[in-house]
Protein backbone atom coordinates (compact mmCIF):
# COMPACT_ATOMS: atom_id res chain seq x y z
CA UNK A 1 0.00 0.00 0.00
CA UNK A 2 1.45 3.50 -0.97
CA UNK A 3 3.06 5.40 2.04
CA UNK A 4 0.77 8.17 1.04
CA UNK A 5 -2.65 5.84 2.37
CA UNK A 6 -1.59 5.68 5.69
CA UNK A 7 -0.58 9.12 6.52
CA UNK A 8 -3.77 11.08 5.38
CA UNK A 9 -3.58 14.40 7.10
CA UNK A 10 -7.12 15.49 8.43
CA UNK A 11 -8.75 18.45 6.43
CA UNK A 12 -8.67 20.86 9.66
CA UNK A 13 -4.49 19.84 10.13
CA UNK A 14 -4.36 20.59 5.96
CA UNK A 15 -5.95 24.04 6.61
CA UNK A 16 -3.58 25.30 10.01
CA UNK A 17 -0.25 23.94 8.46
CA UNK A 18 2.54 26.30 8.15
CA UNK A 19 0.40 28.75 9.39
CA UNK A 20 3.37 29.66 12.05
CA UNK A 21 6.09 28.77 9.45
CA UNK A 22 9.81 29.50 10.37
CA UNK A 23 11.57 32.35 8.86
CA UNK A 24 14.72 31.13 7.27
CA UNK A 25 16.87 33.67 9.60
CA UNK A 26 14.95 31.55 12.65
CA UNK A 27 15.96 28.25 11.53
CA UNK A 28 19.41 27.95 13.65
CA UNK A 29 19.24 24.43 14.26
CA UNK A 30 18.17 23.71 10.36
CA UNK A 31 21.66 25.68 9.60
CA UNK A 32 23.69 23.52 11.97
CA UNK A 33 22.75 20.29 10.36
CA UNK A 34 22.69 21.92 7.07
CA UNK A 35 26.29 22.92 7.63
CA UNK A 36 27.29 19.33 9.24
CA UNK A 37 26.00 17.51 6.01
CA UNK A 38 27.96 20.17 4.29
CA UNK A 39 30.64 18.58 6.17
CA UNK A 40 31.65 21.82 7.95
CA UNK A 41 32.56 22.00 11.59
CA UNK A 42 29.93 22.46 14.04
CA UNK A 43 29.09 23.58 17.06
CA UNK A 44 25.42 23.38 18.79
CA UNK A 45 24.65 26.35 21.28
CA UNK A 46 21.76 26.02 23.39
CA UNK A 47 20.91 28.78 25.41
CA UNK A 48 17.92 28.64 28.51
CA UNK A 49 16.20 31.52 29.79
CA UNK A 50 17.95 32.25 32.38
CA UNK A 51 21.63 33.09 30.64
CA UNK A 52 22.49 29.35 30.96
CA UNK A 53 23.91 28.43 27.66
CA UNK A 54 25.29 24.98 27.10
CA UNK A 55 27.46 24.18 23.30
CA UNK A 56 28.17 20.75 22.30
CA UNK A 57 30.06 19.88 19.32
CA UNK A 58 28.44 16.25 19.55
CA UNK A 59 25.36 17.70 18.82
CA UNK A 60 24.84 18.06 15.31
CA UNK A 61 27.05 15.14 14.23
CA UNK A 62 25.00 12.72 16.72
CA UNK A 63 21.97 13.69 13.94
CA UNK A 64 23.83 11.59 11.40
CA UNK A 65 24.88 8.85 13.55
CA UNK A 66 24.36 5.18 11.87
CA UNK A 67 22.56 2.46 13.80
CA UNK A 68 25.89 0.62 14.17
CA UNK A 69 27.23 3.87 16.57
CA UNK A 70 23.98 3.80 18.31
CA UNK A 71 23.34 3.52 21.86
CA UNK A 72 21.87 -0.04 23.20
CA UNK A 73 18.93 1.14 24.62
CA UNK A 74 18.21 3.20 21.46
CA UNK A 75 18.76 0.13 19.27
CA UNK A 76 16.47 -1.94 22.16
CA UNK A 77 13.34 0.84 21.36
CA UNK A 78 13.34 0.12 17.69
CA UNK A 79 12.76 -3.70 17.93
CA UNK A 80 9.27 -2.19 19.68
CA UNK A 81 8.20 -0.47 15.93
CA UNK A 82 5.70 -1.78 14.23
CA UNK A 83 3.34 -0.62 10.79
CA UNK A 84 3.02 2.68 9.76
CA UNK A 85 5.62 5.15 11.76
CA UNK A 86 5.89 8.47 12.28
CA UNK A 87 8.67 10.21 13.45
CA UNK A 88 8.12 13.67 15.66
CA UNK A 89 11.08 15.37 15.11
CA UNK A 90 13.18 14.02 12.44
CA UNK A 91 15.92 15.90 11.94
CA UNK A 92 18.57 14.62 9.74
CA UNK A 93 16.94 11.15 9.33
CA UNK A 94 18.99 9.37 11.13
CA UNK A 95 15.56 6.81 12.43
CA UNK A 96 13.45 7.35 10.18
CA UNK A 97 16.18 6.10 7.44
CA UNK A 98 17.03 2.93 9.70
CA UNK A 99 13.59 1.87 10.03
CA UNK A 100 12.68 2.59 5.93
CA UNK A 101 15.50 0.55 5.63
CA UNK A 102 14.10 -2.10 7.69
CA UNK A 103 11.01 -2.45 5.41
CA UNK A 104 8.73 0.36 7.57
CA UNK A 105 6.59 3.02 5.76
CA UNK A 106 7.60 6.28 7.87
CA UNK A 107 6.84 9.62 7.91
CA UNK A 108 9.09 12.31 9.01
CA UNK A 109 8.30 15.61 10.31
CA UNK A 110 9.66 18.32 12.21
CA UNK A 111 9.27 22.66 11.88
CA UNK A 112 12.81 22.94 10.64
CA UNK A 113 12.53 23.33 6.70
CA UNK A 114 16.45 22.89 6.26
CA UNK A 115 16.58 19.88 8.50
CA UNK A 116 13.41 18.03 6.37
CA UNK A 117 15.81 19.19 3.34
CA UNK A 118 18.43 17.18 4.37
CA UNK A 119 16.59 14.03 5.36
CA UNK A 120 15.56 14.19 1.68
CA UNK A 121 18.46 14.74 0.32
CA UNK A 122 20.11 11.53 2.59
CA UNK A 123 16.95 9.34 1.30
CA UNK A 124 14.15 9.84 3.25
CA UNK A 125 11.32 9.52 0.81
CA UNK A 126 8.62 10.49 2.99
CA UNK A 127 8.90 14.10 5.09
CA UNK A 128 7.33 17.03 5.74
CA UNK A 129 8.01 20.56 7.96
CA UNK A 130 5.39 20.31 10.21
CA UNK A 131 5.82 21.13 14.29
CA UNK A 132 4.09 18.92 16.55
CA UNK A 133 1.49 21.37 17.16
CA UNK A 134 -0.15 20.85 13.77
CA UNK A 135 -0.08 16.56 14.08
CA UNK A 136 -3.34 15.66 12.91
CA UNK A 137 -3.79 12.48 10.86
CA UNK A 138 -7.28 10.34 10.27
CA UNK A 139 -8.39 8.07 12.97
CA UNK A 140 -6.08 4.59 12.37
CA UNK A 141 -3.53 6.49 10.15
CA UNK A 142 -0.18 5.62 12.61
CA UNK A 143 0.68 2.21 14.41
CA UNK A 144 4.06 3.63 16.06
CA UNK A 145 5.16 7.47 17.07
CA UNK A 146 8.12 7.42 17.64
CA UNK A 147 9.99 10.59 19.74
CA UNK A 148 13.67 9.43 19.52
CA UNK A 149 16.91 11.74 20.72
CA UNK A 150 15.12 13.38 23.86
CA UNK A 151 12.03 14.57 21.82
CA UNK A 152 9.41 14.00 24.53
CA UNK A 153 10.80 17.16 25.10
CA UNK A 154 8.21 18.77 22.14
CA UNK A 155 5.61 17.98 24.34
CA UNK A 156 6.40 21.67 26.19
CA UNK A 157 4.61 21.76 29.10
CA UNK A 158 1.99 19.52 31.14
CA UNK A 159 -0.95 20.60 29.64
CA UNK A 160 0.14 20.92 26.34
CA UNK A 161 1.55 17.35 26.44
CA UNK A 162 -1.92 15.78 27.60
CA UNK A 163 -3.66 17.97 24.82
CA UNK A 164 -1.41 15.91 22.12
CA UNK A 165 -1.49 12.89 23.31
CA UNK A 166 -5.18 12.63 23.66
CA UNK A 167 -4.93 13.68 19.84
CA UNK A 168 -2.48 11.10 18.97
CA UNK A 169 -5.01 8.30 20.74
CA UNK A 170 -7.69 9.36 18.58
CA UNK A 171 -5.33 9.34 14.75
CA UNK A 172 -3.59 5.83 15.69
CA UNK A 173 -4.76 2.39 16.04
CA UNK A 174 -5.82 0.27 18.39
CA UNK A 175 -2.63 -1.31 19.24
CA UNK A 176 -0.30 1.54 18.76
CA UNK A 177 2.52 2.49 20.80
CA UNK A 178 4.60 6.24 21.22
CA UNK A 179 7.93 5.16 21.77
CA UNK A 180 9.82 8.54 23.28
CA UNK A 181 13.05 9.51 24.21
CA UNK A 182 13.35 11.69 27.31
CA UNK A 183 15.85 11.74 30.62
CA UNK A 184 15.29 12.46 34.04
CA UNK A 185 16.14 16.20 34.78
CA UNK A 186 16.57 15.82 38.38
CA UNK A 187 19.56 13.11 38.30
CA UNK A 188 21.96 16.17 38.09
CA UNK A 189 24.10 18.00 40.74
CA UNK A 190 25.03 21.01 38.43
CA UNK A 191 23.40 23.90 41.12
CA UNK A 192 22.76 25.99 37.88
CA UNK A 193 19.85 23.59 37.22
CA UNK A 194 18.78 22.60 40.40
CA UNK A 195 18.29 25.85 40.92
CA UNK A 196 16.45 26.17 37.88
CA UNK A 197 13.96 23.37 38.84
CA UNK A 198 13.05 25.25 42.00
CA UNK A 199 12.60 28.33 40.11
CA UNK A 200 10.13 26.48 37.89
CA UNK A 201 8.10 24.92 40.84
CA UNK A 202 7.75 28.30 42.36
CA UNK A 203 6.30 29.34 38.75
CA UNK A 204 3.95 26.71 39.04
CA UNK A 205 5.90 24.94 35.53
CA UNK A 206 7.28 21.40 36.30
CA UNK A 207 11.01 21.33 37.31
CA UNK A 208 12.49 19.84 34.05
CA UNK A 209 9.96 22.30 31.69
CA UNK A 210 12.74 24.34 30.25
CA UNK A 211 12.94 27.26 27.77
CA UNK A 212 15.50 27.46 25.36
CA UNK A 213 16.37 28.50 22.38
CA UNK A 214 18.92 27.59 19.58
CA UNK A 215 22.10 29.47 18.07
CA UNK A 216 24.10 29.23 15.49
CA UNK A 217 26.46 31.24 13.87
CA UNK A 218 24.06 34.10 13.34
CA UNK A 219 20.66 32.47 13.48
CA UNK A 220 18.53 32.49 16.63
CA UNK A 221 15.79 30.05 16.82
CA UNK A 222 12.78 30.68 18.86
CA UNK A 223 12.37 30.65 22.40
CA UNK A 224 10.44 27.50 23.35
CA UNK A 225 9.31 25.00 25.99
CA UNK A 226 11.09 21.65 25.96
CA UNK A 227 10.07 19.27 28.56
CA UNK A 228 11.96 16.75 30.50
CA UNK A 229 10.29 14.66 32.89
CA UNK A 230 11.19 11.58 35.63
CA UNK A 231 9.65 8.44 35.34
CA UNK A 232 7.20 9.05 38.03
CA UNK A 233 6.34 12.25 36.40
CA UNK A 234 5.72 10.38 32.86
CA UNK A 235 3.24 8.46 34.50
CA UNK A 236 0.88 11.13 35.65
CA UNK A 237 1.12 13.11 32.93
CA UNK A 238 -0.06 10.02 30.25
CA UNK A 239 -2.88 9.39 33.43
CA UNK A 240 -6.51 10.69 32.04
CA UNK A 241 -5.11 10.40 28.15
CA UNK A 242 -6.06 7.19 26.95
CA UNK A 243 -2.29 5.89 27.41
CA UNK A 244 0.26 4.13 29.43
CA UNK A 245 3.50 3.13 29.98
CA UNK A 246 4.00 -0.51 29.12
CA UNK A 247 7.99 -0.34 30.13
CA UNK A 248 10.85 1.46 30.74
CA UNK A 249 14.33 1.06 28.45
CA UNK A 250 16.98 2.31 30.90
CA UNK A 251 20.59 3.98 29.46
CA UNK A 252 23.77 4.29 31.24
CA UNK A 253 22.96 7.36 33.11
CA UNK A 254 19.64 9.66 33.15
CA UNK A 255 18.10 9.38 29.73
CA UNK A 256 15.64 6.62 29.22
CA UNK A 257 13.37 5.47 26.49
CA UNK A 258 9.35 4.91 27.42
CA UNK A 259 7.28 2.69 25.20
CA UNK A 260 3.93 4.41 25.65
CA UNK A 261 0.56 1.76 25.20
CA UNK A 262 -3.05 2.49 24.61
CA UNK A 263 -4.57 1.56 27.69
């Protein structure tokens, strides 16, 4: 069956979509991986609201990673994907490519238009710019969402999160599973973020609900929410939404995969 068939976007998701489109000068993280498939040196600069800013050469190079370099518990979440996929927050490719390797029809997405470019142009034959916000597919449409390389993090906020994923229940099907990427902010000593989770609390936002925004050279991204939560937190949040979390895939040190069931 044609890719196409499974991923049929809903007329209302058709009508909002790119109605809060990224300006080219806005796209800093679609320049950084644009630059690293250029083959260029780079450097990913994340900076949080209050002045924290964090760069990591791994970064953008970890976008073009091949399943061979891959971590064991991400290689342990893909044996979980099954039917149609889609893939919140593509990037480069790097999943998505793996599992249409593997046989899967997939659909990437994500609201950088240089980073869909690129997953073309490395083979993807199936993606789109579209942020999470604007998801909306026809009941049955998806069997696995998957969230990979800390994307739970889209989510944003609490509310926000339960809003979506009471949307995804409705455009998958009855067996599907959300298999996301996250870590647990509060395995940390760095006082720079513990101090930020207080902050948060006293803000009424959960501890690990940051807001960042991405550099590079000089492109600035938008400010926005990225949520990190701790397994406890996971479960309360996906209480109420029609999901559940089936298991745990546990990494070396704080980040951990969840593969999310319909309950």
């Amino acid at each position: 069956m044609p890719l196409i068939s499974h991923f049929s976007q809903s007329s209302s998701s058709c009508e909002n979509m790119r109605t809060n489109a990224l300006k080219p000068e806005e796209d800093a993280y679609g320049q950084e991986i644009w630059a690293c498939y250029q083959g260029r040196e780079v450097f990913e600069i994340v900076e949080r609201d209050d002045g924290y800013v964090d760069p990591s050469a791994l970064g953008p190079k970890t976008y073009f990673t091949k399943y061979r370099d891959w971590a064991p518990y991400h290689k342990q979440a893909m044996e979980f994907v099954k039917g149609s996929v889609l893939d919140i927050g593509c990037g480069a490719g790097r999943h998505s490519l793996y599992l249409q390797k593997e046989g899967f029809e997939v659909l990437g997405i994500d609201n950088s238009p240089l980073a869909i470019k690129v997953s073309k142009l490395r083979g993807l034959k199936k993606a789109e710019v579209m942020p999470i916000e604007d998801v909306s597919f026809k009941p049955g449409s998806i069997d696995t969402i998957i969230m990979m390389g800390n994307n739970f993090g889209l989510f944003g906020n609490f509310d926000k999160a339960r809003e979506l994923l009471t949307k995804f229940h409705r455009m998958t099907s009855k067996n599907a599973l959300i298999i996301a990427d996250t870590l647990d902010p509060y395995e940390t000593d760095n006082p720079d973020h513990l101090e930020y989770h207080k902050h948060n609390k006293k803000k009424g936002r959960m501890g690990g609900q940051v807001r960042i925004r991405i550099r590079f050279r000089k492109y600035v991204g938008r400010w926005f929410d990225y949520l990190m939560v701790s397994k406890a937190e996971m479960k309360e949040l996906l209480r109420g939404t029609g999901w559940k979390v089936r298991e745990f895939i546990n990494s070396e040190g704080s980040p951990y995969i969840a593969i999310i069931e319909k309950v």
